[in-house]
Protein backbone atom coordinates (compact mmCIF):
# COMPACT_ATOMS: atom_id res chain seq x y z
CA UNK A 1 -2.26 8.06 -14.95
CA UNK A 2 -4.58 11.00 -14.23
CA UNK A 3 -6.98 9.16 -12.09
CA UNK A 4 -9.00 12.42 -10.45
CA UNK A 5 -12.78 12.94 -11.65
CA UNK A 6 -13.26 14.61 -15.26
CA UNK A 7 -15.84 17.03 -13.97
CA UNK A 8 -12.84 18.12 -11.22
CA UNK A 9 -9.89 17.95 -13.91
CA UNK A 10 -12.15 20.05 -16.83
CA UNK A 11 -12.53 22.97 -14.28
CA UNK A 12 -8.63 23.90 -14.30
CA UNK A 13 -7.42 23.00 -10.97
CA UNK A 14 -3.85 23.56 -9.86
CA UNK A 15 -3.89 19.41 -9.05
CA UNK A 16 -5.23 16.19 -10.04
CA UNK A 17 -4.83 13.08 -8.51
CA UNK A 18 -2.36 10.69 -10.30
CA UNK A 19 -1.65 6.80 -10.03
CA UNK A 20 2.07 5.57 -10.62
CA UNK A 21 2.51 3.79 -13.72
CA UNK A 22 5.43 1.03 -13.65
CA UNK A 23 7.00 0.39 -17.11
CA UNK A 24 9.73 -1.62 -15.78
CA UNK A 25 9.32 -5.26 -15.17
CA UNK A 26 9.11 -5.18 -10.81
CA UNK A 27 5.25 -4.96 -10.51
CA UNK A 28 2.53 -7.37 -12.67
CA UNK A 29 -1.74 -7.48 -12.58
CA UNK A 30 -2.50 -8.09 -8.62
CA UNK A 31 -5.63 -6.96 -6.55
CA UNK A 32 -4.18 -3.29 -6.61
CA UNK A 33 -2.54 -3.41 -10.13
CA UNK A 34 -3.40 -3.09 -13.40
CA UNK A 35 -1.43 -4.23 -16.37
CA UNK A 36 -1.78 -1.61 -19.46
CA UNK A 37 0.06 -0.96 -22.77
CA UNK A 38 1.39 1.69 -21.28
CA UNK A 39 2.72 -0.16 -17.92
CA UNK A 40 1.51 -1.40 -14.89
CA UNK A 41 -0.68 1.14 -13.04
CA UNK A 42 -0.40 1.13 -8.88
CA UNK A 43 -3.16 1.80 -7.29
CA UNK A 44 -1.71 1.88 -4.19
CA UNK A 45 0.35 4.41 -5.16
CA UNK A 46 -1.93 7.69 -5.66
CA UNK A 47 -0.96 11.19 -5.13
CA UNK A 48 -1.60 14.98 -5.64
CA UNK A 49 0.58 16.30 -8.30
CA UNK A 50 0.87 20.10 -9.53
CA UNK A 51 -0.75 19.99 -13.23
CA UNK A 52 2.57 21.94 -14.44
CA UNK A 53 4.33 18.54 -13.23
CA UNK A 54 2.68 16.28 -15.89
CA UNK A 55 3.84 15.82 -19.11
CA UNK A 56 2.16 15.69 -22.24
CA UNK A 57 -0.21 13.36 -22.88
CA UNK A 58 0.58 9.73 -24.84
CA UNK A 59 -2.71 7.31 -24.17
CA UNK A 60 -6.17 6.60 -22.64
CA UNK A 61 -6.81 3.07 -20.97
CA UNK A 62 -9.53 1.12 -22.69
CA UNK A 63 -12.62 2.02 -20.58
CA UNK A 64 -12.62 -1.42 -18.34
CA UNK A 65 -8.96 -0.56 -17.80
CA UNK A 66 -9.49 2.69 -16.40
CA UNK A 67 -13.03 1.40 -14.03
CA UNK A 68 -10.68 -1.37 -12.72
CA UNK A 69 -8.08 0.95 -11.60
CA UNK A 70 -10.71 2.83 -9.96
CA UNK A 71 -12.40 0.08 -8.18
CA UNK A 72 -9.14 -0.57 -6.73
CA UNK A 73 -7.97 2.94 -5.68
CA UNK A 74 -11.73 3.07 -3.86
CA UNK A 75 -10.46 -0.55 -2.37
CA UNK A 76 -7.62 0.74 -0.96
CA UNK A 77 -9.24 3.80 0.68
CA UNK A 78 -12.18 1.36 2.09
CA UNK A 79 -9.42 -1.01 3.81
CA UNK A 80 -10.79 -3.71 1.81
């Protein structure tokens, strides 16, 4: 899941900032994961990727899906 700013990912950078996305059955909901349609999302697992590296598109969270998985990536860099 692209997770970098919209403002920062509409000005063509060679990066954005992606979260892991589980579609197995390992991970569930915790404090630093959100279950989706499209998987589990791991906020603890963030990281720079080349834009050439991600594939094409196939969903957007709902809106409270994607602010959760914020508020926990932002958790996880506070130490909280």
């Amino acid at each position: 899941m692209v997770v970098s700013a919209d403002l920062y990912n509409a000005s063509g950078p060679p990066t954005v900032l992606v979260a892991e996305i589980e579609t197995g059955t390992r991970y569930r909901a915790s404090a630093y994961a959100t279950e989706t349609d499209y998987g589990v999302v791991l906020a603890d697992r963030v990281v720079w990727l080349p834009v050439d590296m991600l594939g094409e598109p196939f969903g957007r969270l709902a809106t409270a899906q994607r602010a959760r998985v914020v508020h926990q990536i932002v958790a996880i860099l506070r130490g909280v």
